[in-house]
N, C-alpha and C. Protein backbone atom coordinates (compact mmCIF):
# COMPACT_ATOMS: atom_id res chain seq x y z
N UNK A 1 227.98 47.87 128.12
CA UNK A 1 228.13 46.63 127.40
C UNK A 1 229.25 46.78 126.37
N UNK A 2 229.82 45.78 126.35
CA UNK A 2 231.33 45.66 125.36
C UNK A 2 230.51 45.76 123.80
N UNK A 3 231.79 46.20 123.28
CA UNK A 3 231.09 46.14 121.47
C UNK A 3 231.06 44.95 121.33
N UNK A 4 230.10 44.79 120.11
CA UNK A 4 229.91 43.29 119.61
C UNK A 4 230.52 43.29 118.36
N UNK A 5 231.34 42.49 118.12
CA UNK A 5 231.81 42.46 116.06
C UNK A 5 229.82 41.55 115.45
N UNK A 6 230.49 41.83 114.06
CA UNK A 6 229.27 41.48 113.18
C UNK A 6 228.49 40.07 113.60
N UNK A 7 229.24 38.99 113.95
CA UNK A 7 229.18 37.10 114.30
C UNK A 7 228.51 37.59 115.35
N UNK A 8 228.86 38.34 116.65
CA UNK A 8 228.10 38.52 118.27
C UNK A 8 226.63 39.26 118.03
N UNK A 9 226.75 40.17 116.51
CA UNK A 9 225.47 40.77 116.42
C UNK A 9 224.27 39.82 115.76
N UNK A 10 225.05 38.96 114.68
CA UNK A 10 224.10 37.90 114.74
C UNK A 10 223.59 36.97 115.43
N UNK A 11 224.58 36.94 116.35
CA UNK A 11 223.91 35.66 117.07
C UNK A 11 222.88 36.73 118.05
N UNK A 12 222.90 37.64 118.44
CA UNK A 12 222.60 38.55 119.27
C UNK A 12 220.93 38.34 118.49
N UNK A 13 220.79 39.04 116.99
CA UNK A 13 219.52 39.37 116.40
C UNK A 13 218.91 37.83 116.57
N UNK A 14 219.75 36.69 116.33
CA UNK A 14 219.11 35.07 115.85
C UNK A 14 218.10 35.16 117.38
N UNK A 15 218.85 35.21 118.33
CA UNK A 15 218.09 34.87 119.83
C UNK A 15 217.42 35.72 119.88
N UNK A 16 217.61 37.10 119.93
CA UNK A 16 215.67 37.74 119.42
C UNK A 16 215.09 37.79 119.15
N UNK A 17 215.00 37.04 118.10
CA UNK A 17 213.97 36.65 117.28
C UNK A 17 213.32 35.64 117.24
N UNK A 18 214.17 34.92 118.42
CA UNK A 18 213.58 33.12 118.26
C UNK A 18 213.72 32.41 117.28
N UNK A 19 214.82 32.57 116.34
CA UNK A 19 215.50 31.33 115.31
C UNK A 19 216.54 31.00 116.30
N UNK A 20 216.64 31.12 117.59
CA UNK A 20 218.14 30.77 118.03
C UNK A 20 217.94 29.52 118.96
N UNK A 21 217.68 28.17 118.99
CA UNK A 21 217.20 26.82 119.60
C UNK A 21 218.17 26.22 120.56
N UNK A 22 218.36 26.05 121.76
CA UNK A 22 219.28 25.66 122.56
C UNK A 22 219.12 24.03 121.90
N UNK A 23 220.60 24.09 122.26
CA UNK A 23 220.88 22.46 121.44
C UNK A 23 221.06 21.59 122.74
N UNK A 24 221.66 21.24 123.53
CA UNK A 24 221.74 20.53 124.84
C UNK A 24 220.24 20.54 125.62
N UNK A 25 220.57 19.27 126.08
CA UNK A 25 219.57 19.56 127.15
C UNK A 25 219.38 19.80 128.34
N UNK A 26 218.88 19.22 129.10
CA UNK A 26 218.63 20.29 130.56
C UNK A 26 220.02 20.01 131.60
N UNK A 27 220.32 18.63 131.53
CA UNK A 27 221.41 17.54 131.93
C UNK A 27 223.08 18.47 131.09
N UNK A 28 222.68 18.15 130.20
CA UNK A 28 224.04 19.16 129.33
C UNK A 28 224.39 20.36 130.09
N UNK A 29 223.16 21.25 129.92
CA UNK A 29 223.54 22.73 129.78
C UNK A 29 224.21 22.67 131.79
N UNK A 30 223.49 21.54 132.52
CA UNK A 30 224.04 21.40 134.09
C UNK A 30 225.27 21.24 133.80
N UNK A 31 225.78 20.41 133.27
CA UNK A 31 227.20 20.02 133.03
C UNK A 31 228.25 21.48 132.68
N UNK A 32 227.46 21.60 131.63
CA UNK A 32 228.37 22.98 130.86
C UNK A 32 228.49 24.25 132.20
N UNK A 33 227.62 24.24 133.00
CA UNK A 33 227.44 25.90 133.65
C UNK A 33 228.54 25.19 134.94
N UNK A 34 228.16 23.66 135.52
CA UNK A 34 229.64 23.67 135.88
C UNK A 34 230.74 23.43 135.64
N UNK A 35 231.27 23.60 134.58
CA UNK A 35 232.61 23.60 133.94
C UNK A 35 232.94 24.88 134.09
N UNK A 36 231.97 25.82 133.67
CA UNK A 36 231.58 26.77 133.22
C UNK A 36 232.61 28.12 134.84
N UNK A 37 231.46 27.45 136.33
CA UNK A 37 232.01 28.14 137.42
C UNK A 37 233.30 27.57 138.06
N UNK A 38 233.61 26.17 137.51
CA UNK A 38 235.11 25.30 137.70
C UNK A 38 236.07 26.52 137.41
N UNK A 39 235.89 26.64 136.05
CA UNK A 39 236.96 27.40 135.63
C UNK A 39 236.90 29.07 136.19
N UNK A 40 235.96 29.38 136.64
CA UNK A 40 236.04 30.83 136.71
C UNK A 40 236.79 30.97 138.34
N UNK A 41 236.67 29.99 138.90
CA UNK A 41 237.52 30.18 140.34
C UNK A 41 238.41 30.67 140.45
N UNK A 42 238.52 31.89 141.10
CA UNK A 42 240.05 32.49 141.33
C UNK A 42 239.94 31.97 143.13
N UNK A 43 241.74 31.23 143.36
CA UNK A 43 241.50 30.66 144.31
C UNK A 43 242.73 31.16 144.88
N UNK A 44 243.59 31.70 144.37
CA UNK A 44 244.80 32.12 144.28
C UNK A 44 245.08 33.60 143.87
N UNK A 45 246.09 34.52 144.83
CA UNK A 45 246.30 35.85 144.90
C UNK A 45 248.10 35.58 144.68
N UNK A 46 247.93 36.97 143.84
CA UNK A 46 249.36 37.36 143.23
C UNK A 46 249.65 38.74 143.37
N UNK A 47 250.80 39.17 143.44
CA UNK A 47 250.91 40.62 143.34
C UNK A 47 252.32 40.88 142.33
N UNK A 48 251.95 41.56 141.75
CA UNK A 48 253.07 41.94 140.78
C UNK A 48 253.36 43.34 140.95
N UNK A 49 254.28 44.02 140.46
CA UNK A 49 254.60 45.47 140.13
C UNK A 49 254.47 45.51 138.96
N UNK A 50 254.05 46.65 138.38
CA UNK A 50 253.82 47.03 137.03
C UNK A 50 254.27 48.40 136.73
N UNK A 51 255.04 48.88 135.82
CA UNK A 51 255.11 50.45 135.65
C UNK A 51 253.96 51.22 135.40
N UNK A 52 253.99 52.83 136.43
CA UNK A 52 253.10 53.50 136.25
C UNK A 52 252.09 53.67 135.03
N UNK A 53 253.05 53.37 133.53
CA UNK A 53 252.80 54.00 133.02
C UNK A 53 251.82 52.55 132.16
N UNK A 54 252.12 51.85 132.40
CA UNK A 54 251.55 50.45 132.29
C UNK A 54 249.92 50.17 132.86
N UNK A 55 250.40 50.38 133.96
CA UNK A 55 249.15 50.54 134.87
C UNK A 55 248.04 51.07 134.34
N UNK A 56 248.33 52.66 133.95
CA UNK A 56 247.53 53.47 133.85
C UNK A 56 246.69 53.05 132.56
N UNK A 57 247.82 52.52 131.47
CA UNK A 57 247.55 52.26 129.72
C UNK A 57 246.22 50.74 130.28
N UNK A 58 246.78 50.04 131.05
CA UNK A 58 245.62 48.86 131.70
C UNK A 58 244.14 49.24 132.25
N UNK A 59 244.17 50.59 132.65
CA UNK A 59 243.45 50.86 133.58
C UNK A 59 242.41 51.31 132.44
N UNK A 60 243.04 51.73 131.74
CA UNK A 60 242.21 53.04 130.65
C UNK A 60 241.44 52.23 129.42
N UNK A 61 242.63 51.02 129.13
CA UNK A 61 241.73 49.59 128.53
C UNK A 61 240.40 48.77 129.10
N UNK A 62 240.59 48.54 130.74
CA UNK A 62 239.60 48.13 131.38
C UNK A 62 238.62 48.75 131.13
N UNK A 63 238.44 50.26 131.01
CA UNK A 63 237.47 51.22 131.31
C UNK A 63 236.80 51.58 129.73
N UNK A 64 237.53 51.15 128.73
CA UNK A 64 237.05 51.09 127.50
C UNK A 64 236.27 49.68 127.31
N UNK A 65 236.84 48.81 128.48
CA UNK A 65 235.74 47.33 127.69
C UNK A 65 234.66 47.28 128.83
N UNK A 66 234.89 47.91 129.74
CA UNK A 66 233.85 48.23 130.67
C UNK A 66 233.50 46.89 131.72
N UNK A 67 235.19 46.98 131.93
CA UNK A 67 235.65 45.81 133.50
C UNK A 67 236.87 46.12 134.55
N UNK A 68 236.37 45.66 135.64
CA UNK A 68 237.36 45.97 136.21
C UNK A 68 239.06 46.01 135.83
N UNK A 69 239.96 46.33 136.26
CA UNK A 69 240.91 46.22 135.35
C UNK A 69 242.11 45.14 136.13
N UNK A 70 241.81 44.60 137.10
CA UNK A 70 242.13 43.38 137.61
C UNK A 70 241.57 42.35 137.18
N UNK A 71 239.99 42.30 136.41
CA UNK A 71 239.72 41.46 135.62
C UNK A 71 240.35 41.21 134.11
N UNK A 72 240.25 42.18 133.39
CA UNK A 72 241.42 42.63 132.39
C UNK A 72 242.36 41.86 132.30
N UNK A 73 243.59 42.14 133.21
CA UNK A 73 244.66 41.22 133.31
C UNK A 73 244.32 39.65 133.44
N UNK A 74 244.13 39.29 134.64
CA UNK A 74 243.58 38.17 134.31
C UNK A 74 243.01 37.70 133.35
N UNK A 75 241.90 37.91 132.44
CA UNK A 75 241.59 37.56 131.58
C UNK A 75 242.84 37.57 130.74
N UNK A 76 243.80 38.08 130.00
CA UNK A 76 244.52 38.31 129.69
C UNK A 76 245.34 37.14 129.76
N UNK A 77 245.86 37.02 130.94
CA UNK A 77 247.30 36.16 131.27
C UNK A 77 246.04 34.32 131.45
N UNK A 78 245.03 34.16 131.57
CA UNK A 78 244.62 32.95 130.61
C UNK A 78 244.32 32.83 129.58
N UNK A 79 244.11 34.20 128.99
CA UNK A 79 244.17 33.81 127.58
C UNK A 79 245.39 32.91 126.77
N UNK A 80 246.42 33.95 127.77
CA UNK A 80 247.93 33.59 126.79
C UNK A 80 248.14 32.05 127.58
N UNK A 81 248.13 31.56 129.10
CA UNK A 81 248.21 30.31 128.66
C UNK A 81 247.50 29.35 128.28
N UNK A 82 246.02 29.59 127.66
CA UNK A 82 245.26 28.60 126.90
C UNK A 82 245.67 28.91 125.83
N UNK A 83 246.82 29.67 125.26
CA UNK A 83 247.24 29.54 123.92
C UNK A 83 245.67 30.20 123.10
N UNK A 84 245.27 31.38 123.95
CA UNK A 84 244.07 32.04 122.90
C UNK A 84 244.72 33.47 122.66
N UNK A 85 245.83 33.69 123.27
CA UNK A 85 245.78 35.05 123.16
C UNK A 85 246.55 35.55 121.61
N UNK A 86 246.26 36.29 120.85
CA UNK A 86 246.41 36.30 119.83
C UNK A 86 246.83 38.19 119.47
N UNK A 87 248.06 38.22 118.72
CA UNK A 87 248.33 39.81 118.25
C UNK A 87 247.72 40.17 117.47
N UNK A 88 247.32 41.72 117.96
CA UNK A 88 246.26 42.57 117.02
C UNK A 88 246.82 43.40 116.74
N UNK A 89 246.95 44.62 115.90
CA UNK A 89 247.32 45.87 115.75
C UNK A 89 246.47 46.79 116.99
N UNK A 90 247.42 47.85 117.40
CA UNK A 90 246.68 48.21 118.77
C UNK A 90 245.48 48.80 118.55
N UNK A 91 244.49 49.20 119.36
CA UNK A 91 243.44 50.60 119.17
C UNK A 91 243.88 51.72 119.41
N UNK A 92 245.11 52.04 119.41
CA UNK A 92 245.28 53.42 119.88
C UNK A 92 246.78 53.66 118.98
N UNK A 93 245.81 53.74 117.47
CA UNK A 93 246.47 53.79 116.40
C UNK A 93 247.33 55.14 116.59
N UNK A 94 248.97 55.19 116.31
CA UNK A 94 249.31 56.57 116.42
C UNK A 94 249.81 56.96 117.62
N UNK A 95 249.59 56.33 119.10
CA UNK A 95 249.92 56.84 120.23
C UNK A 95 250.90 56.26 120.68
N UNK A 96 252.02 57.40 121.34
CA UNK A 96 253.51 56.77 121.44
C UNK A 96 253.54 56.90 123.35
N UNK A 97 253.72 56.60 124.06
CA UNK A 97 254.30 56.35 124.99
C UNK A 97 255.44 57.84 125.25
N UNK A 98 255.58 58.00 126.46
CA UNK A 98 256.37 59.46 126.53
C UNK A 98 257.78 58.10 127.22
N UNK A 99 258.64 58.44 127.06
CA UNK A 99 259.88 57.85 127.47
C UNK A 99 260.13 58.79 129.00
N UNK A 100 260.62 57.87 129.95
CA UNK A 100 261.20 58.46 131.08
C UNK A 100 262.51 59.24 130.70
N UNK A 101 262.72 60.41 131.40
CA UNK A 101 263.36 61.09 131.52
C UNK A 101 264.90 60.29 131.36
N UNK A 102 265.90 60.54 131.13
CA UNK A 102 266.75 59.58 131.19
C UNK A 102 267.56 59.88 132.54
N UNK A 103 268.40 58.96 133.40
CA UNK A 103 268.50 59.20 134.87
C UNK A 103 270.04 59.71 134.56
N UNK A 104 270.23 59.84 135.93
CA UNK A 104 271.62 60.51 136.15
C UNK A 104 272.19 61.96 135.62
């Protein structure tokens, strides 16, 4: 399971405890769960190239939030065009990238 920040742990403790009251009703929450699988449709295949070294830095992220890492991206590239995706300072405070060899 992904970490939770402090807001996911409350809401987390509220619904255990039973202070947490679904607000919609039965009609709503139908509505919401299909919006809900609308949007999750992947209906469409892409292939990109990515550098090794890219890849790997993706792969190793996936495996820290504990998803596939084709989900990852994706999630990712709708974030940025619903305009959610937002800059953080990295988690991997300190770590530099090795530069390719230079050619020729």
């Amino acid at each position: 399971m992904s970490k939770l920040d402090p807001y996911e742990l409350e809401i987390l403790e509220a619904y255990e405890s039973g202070k947490l009251k679904p607000g919609a009703g039965k009609a709503e929450r139908e509505r919401l769960r299909a919006a809900a699988r609308a949007t999750a449709i992947k209906d469409k295949r892409v292939n990109i190239r990515l550098s090794s070294m890219d890849l790997r830095d993706i792969q190793a992220r996936a495996l820290e939030e504990g998803m596939p890492y084709q989900t990852l991206i994706a999630s990712v590239l709708h974030k940025y065009v619903t305009g959610k995706l937002s800059e953080k300072p990295s988690a991997h405070k300190g770590a530099k990238r090795r530069l390719p060899p230079p050619s020729g």
